[in-house]
Every structure is written in structure tokens, then in C-alpha cells.
Protein backbone atom coordinates (compact mmCIF):
# COMPACT_ATOMS: atom_id res chain seq x y z
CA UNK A 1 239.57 109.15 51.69
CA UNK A 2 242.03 108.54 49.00
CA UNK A 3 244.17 105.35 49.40
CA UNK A 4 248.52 105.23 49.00
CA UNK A 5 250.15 102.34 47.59
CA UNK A 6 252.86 100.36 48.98
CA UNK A 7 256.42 100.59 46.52
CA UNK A 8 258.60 98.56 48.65
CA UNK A 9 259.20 97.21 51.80
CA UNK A 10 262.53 97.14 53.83
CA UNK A 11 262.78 94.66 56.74
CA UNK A 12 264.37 95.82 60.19
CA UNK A 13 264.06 93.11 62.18
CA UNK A 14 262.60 89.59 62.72
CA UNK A 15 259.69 91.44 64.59
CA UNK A 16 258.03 93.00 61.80
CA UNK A 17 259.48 96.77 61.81
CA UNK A 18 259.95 98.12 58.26
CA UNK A 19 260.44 101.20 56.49
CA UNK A 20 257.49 101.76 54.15
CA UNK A 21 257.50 103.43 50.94
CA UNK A 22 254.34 104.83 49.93
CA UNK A 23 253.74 106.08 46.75
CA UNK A 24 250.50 109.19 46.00
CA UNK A 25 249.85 110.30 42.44
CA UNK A 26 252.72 113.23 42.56
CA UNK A 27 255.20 111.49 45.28
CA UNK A 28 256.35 108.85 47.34
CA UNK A 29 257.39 109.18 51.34
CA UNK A 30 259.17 106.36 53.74
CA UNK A 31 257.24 105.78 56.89
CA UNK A 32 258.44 103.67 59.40
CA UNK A 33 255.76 100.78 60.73
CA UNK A 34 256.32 98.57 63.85
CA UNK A 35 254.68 95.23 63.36
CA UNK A 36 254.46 95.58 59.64
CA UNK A 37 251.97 92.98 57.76
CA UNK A 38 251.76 94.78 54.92
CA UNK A 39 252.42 93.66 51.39
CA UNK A 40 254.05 95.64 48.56
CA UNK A 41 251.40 96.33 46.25
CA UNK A 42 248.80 96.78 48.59
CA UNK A 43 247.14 100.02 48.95
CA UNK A 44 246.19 101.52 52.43
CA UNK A 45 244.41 104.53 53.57
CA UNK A 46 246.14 107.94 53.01
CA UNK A 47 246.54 109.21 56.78
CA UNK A 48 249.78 109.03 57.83
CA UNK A 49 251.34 109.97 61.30
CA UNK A 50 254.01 112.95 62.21
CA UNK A 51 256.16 111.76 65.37
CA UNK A 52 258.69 114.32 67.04
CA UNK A 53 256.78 117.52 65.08
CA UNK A 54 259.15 120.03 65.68
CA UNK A 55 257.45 122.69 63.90
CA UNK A 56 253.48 123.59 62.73
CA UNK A 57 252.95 127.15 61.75
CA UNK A 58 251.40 129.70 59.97
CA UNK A 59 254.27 130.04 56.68
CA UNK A 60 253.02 133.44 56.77
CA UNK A 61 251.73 136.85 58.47
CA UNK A 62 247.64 138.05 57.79
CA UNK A 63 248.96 140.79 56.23
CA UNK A 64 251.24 140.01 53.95
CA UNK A 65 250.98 140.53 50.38
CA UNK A 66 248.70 137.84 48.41
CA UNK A 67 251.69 136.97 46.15
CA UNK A 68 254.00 136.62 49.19
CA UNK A 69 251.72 134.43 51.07
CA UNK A 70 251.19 132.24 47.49
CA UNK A 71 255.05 131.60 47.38
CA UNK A 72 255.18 130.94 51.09
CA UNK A 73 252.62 129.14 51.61
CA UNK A 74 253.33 126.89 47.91
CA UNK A 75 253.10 122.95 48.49
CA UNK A 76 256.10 121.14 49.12
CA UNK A 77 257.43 118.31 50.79
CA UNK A 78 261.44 117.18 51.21
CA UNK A 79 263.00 114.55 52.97
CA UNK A 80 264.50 115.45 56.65
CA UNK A 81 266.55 112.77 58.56
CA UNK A 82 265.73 109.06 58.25
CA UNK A 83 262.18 109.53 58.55
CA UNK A 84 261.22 112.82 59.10
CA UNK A 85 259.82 115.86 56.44
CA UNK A 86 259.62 119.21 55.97
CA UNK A 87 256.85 120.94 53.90
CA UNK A 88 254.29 123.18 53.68
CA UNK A 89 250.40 122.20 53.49
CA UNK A 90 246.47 123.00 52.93
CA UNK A 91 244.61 122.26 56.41
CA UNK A 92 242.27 119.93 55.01
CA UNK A 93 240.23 119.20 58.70
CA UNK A 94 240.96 121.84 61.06
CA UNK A 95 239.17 119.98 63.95
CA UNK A 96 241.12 116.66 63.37
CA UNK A 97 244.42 118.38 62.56
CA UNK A 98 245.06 117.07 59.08
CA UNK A 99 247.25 118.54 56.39
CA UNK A 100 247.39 117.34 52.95
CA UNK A 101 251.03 117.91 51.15
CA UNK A 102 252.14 116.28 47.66
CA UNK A 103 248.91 113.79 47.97
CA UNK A 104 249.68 112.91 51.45
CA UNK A 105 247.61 113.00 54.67
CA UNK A 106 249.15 113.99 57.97
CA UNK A 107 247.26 113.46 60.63
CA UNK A 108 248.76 116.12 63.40
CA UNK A 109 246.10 116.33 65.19
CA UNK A 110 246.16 119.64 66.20
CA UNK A 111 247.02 122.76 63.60
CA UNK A 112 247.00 126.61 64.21
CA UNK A 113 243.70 127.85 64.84
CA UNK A 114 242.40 129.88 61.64
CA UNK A 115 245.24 128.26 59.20
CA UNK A 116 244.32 127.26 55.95
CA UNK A 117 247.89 126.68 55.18
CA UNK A 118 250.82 125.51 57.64
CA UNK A 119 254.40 124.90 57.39
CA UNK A 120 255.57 121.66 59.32
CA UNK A 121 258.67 119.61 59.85
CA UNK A 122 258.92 116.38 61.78
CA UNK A 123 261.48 113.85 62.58
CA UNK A 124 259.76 110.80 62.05
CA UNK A 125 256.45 109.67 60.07
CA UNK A 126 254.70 106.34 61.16
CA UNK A 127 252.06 104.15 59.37
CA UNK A 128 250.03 102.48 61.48
């Protein structure tokens, strides 16, 4: 498993919480992280956590035409809220439910049966 390195670091509270920025080869994401000890600088494993997932489908039909499913189904990844995303990405484990988008790894758990590609958007993303 590839590893993400940590930009910066913003401070919530005395008890550790932070919003992490994380930083792949081709983007950078804020997660928040309760009890944060990390450092900035420090790399960490790329798997990263969708909270509130308000959507995880299919960004296309079966039978759809190769070049429509291509531009549905193209990576991307945008900012949504505070913390959350929207995107679309390559099922990477089917049985664990992870999705790789923009260099990251989020772990849902659970995708569409069959998909090799899903559209998601969540409200929040954790590190743990």
C-alpha cells in the first residue's frame, strides 16, 4: 500500500482534533482526525475513511456506449462541505470496499456488486 504525506496540520482543540491535509502524487484532501498525534511531514498509510456516504453507485448503465461510460466513469475528486467529497473511482478491492480516486484510498467498505467504477459523495472523510 502506497503511503500519503502530511502538508499541514490545523488544531481544533486542546484534545487533539485536527483537520489533516494529506497530500498523493496528483492531489491533496483534508481529513478530519480525533486524537491527532501526527506530525506534518510524516507519511501514513493511504486508506482513508468516508463518514455520512450519501451516495456509491454505478456512474453508469451496462449498456451504455464505451465512450459514454469513459466520460462518466473519468476520475475525479472535488471538495464538498467542510470535509466531505465528491468523485468518481476504480474499485480497487471489491470484497473490502475500497476505491482509489486522484491517488487516494477510500475505504467504504462496501461498493456495488460487479462495479469496477463507482461514483461517491460523502460528507465527511476521517483519518484514523
Amino acid at each position: 500500500m502506497s503511503h500519503l504525506t502530511i502538508s499541514s496540520i490545523n488544531w481544533l482543540s486542546d484534545g487533539g482534533d485536527a483537520d489533516v491535509t494529506l497530500s498523493s502524487d496528483v492531489a491533496t484532501v483534508v481529513a478530519f482526525c480525533f486524537q491527532c498525534s501526527y506530525k506534518v511531514g510524516q507519511t501514513v498509510p493511504n486508506l482513508l475513511h468516508p463518514v455520512m456516504v450519501d451516495e456509491l453507485e454505478s456512474p453508469y448503465l451496462q449498456d451504455w456506449p464505451a465512450d459514454k461510460k469513459a466520460l462518466a466513469g473519468a476520475e475525479r475528486l472535488k471538495c464538498h462541505g467542510s470535509y466531505g467529497y465528491r468523485g468518481c473511482g476504480e474499485v480497487i478491492d471489491q470484497a473490502e470496499g475500497l476505491v482509489q480516486a486522484r491517488g487516494f484510498v477510500f475505504n467504504f467498505g462496501d461498493v456495488p456488486a460487479g462495479a469496477e467504477t463507482v461514483r461517491f459523495q460523502f460528507d465527511r472523510l476521517d483519518i484514523w
